[in-house]
C-alpha atoms as a PDB file:
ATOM      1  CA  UNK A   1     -15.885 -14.946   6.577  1.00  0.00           C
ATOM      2  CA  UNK A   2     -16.655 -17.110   9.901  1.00  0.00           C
ATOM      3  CA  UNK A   3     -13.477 -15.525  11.397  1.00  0.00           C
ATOM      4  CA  UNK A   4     -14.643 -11.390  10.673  1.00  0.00           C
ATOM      5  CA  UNK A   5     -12.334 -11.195   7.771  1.00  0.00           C
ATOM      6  CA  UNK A   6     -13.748  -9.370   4.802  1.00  0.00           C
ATOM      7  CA  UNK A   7     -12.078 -12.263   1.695  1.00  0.00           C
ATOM      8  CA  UNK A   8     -10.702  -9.752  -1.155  1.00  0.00           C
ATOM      9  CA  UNK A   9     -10.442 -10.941  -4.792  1.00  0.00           C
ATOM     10  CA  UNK A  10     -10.370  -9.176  -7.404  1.00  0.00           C
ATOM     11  CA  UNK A  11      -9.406  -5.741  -7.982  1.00  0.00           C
ATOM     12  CA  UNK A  12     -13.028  -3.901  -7.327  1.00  0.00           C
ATOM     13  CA  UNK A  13     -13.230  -5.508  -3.620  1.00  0.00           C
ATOM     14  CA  UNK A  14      -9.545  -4.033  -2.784  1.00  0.00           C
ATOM     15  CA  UNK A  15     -10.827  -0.682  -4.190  1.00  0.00           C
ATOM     16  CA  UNK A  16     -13.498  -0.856  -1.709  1.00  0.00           C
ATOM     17  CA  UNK A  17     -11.817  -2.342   1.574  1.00  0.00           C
ATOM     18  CA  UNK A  18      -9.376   0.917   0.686  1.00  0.00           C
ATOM     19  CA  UNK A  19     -12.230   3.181   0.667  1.00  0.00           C
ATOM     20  CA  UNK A  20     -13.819   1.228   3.992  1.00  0.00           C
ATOM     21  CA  UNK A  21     -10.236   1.430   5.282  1.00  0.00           C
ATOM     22  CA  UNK A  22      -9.894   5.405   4.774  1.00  0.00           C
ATOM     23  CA  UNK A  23     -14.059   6.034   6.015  1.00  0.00           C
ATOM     24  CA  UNK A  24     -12.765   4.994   9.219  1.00  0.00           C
ATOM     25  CA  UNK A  25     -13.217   1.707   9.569  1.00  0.00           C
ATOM     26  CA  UNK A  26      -9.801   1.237  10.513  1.00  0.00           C
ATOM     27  CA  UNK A  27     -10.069  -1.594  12.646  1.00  0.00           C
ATOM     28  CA  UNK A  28     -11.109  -4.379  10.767  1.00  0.00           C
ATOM     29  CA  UNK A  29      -9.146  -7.847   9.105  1.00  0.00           C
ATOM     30  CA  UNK A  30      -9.156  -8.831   5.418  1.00  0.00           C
ATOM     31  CA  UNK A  31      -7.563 -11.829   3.101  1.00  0.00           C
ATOM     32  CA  UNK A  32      -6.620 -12.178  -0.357  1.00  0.00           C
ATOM     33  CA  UNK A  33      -8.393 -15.326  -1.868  1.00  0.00           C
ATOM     34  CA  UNK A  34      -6.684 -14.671  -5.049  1.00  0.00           C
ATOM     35  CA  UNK A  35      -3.722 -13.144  -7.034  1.00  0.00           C
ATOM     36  CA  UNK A  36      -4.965  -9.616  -7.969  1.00  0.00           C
ATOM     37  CA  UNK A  37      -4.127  -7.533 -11.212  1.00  0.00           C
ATOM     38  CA  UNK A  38      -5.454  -3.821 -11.087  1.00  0.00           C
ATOM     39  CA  UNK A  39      -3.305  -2.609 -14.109  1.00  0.00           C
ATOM     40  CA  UNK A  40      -1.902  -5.515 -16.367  1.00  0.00           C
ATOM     41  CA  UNK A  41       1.695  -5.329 -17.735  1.00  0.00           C
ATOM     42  CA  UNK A  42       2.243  -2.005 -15.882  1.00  0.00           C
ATOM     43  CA  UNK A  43       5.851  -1.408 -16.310  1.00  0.00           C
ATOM     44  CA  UNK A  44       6.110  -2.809 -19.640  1.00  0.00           C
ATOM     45  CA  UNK A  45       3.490   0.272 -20.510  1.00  0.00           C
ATOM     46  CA  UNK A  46       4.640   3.274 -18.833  1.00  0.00           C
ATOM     47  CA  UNK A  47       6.346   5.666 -21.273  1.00  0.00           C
ATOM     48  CA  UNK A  48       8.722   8.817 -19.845  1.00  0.00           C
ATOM     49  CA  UNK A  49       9.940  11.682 -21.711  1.00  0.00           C
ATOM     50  CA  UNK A  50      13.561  13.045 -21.572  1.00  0.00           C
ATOM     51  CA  UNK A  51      13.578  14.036 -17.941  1.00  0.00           C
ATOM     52  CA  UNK A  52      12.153  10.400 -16.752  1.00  0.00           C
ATOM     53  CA  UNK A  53       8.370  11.576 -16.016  1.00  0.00           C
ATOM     54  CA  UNK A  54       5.474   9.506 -17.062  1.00  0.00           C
ATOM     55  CA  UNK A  55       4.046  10.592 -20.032  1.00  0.00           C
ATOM     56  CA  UNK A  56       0.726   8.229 -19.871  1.00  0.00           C
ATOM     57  CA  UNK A  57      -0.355   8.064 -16.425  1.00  0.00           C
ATOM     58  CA  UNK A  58      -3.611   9.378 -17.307  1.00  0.00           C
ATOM     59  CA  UNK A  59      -4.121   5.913 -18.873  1.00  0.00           C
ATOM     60  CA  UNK A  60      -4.284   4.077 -15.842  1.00  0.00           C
ATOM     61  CA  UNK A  61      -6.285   3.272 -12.692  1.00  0.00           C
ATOM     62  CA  UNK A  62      -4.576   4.746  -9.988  1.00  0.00           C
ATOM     63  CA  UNK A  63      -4.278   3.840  -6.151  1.00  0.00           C
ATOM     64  CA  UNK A  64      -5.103   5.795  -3.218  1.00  0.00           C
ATOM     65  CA  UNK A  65      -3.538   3.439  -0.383  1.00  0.00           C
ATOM     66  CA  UNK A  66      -5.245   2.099   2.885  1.00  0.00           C
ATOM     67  CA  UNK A  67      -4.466   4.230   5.428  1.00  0.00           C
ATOM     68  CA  UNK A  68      -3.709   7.602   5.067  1.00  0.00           C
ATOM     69  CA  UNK A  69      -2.319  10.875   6.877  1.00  0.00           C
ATOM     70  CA  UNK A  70      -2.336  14.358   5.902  1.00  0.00           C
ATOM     71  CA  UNK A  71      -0.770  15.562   9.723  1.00  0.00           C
ATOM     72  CA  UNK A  72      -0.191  14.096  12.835  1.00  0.00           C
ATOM     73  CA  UNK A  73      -3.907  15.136  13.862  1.00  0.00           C
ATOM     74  CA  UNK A  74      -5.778  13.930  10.066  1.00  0.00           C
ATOM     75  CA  UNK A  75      -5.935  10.788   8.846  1.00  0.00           C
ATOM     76  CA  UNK A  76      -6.866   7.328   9.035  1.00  0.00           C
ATOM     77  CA  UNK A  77      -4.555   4.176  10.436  1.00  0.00           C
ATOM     78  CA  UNK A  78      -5.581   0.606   9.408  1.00  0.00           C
ATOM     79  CA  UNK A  79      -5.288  -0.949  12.713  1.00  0.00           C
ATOM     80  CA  UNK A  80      -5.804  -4.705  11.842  1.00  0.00           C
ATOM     81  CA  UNK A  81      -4.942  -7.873  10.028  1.00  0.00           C
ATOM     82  CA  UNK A  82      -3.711  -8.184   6.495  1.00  0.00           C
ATOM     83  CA  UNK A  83      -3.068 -11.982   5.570  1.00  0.00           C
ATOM     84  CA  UNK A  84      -2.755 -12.049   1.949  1.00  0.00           C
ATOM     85  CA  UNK A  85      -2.622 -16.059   2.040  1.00  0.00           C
ATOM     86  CA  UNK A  86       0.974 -15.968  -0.170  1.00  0.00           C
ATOM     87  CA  UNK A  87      -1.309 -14.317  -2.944  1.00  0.00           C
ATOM     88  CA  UNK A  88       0.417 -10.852  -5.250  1.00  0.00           C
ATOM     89  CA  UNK A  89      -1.262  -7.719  -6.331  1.00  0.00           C
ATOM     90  CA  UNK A  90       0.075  -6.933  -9.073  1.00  0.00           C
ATOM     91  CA  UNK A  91      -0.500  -3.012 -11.371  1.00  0.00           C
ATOM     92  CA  UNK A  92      -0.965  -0.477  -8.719  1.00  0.00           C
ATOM     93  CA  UNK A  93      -0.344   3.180  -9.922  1.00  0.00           C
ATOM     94  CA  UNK A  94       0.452   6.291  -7.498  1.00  0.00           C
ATOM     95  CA  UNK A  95       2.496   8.798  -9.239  1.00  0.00           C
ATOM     96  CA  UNK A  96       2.887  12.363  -7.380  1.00  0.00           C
ATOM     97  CA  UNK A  97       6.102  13.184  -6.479  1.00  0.00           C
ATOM     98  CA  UNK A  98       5.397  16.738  -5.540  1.00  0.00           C
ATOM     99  CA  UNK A  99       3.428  16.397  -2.525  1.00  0.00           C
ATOM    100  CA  UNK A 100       2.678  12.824  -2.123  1.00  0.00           C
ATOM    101  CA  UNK A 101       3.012  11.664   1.199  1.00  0.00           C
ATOM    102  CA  UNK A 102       2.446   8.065   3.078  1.00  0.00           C
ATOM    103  CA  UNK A 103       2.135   5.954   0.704  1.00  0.00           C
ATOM    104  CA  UNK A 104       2.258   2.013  -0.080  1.00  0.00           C
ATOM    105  CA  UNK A 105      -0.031   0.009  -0.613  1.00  0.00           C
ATOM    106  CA  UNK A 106      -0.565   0.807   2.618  1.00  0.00           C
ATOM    107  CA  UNK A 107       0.341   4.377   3.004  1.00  0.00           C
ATOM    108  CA  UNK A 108      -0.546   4.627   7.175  1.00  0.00           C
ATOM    109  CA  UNK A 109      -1.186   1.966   9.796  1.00  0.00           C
ATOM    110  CA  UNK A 110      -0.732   1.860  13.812  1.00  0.00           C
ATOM    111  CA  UNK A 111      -0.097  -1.552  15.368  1.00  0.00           C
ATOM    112  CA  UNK A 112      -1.331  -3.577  12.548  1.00  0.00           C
ATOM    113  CA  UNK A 113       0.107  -6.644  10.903  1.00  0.00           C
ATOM    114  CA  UNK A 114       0.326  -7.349   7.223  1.00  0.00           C
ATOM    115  CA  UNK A 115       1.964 -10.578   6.160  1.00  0.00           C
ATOM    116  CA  UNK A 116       2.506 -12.983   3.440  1.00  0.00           C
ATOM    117  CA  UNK A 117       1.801 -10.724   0.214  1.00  0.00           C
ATOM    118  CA  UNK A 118       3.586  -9.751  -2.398  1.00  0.00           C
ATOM    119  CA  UNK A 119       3.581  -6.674  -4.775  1.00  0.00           C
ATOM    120  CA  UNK A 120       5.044  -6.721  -7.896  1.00  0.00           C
ATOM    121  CA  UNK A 121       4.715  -5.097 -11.193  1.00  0.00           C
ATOM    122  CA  UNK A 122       4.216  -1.562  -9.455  1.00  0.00           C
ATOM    123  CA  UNK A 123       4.774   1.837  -9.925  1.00  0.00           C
ATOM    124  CA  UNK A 124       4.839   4.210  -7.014  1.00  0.00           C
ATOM    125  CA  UNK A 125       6.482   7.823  -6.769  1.00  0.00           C
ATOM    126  CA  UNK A 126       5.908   9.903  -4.139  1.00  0.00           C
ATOM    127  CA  UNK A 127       7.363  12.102  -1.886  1.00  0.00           C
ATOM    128  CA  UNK A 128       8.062  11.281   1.581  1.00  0.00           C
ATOM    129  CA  UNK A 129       7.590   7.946   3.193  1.00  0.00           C
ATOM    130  CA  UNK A 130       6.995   5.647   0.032  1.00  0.00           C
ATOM    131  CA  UNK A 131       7.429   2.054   0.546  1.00  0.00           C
ATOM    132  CA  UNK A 132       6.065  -0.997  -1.504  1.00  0.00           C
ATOM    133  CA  UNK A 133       3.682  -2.268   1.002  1.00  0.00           C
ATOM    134  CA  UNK A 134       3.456   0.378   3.715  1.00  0.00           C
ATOM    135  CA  UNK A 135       4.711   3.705   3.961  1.00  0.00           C
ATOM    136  CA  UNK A 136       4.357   4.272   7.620  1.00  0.00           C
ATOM    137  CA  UNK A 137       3.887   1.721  10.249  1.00  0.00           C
ATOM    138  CA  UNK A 138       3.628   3.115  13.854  1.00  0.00           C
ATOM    139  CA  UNK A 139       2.999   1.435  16.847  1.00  0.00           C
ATOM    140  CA  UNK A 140       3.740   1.114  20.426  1.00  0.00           C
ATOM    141  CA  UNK A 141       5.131  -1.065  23.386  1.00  0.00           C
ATOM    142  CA  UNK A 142       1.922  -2.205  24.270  1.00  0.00           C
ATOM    143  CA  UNK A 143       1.111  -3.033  20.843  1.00  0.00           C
ATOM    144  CA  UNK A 144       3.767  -3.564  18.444  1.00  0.00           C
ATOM    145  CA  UNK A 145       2.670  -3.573  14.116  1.00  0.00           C
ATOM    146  CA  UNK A 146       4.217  -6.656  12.124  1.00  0.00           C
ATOM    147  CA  UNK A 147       5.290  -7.160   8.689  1.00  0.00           C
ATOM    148  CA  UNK A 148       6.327 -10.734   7.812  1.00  0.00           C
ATOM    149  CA  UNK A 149       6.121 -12.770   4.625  1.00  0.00           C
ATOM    150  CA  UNK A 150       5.812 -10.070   2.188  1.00  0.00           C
ATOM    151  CA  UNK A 151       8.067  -9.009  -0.475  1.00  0.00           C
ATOM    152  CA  UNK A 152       8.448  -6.448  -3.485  1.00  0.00           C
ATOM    153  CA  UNK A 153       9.614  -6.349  -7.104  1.00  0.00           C
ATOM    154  CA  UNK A 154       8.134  -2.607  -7.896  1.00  0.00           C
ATOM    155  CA  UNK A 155       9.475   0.063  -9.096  1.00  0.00           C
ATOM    156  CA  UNK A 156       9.465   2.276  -5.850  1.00  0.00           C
ATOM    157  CA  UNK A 157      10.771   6.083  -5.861  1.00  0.00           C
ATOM    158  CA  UNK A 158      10.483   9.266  -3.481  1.00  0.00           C
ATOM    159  CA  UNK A 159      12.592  12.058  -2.162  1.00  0.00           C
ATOM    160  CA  UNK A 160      12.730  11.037   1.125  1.00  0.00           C
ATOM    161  CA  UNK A 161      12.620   8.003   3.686  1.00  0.00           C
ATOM    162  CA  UNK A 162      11.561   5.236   0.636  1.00  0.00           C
ATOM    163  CA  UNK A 163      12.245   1.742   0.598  1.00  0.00           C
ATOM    164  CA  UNK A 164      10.861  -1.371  -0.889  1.00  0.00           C
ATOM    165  CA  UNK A 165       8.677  -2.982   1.976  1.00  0.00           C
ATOM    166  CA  UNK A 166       8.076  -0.252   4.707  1.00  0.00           C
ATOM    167  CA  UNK A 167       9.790   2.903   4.400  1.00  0.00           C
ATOM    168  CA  UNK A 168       9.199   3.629   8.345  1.00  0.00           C
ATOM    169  CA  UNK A 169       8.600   1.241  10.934  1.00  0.00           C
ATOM    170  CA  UNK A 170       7.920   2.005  14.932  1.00  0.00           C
ATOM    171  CA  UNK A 171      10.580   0.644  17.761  1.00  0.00           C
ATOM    172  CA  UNK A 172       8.223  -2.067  18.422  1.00  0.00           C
ATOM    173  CA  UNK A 173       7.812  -3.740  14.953  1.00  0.00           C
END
């Protein structure tokens, strides 16, 4: 738009900020102009055998978040603005609690603020630092990240250092 935010609406164009995201384009601003369903009645679907694994993840379309990080050397921060305008996104799908790292729908960011979005009828399993809408938010004095507005009613599981909005979050945020 006018004020250099890519406007995300449907499903396809948050597939594709993700992918602009984790290129390296890490610096850039988007908002949601819309509510946003990627898989429709999500938990209602999933089906688990005897030891609580998902038997039918192969059915749906899965999420690689924005931002990601492999090391402390590899990976990709989204540095910017998130507004999602008090919109949801509803039906994302990560599921690999093995070695599944950084994850959310945004699974790594530095200094960036996301705000005023909601995530709800979710599934994500990983390993280490799972959250509902970011999985690792780092930042520093000079420029501290911000999460405000946003809330979660996902189904949100990992080993280690998980919770429902941001799993970690710098000194600063």
């Amino acid at each position: 738009d006018s004020d250099g935010y890519y406007l995300i609406g449907t499903a396809g164009e948050l597939y594709w900020f993700a992918e602009y995201v984790n290129a390296g384009n890490s610096q850039v601003n988007a908002k949601l102009t819309a509510d946003i369903v990627v898989n429709e009645n999500l938990l209602e679907s999933i089906t688990y055998d005897d030891e609580g694994n998902v038997t039918n993840g192969d059915s749906f379309n899965l999420w690689n978040p924005i931002g990601y990080r492999v090391s402390s050397s590899e990976g990709v921060a989204f540095s910017g603005v998130f507004d999602g305008q008090g919109y949801e996104i509803s039906g994302l799908y990560y599921n690999n609690v093995t070695d599944g790292s950084y994850i959310g729908l945004f699974g790594n960011a530095l200094s960036a603020t996301i705000k005023n979005i909601g995530l709800v009828d979710s599934y994500i399993a990983a390993m280490q630092y799972v959250g509902g809408i970011c999985g690792y938010l780092k930042d520093t004095s000079d420029a501290p990240g911000e999460i405000s507005g946003c809330y979660n009613t996902s189904s949100i599981k990992g080993a280690m250092t998980v919770a429902g909005i941001c799993s970690y979050a710098g000194s600063y945020t």
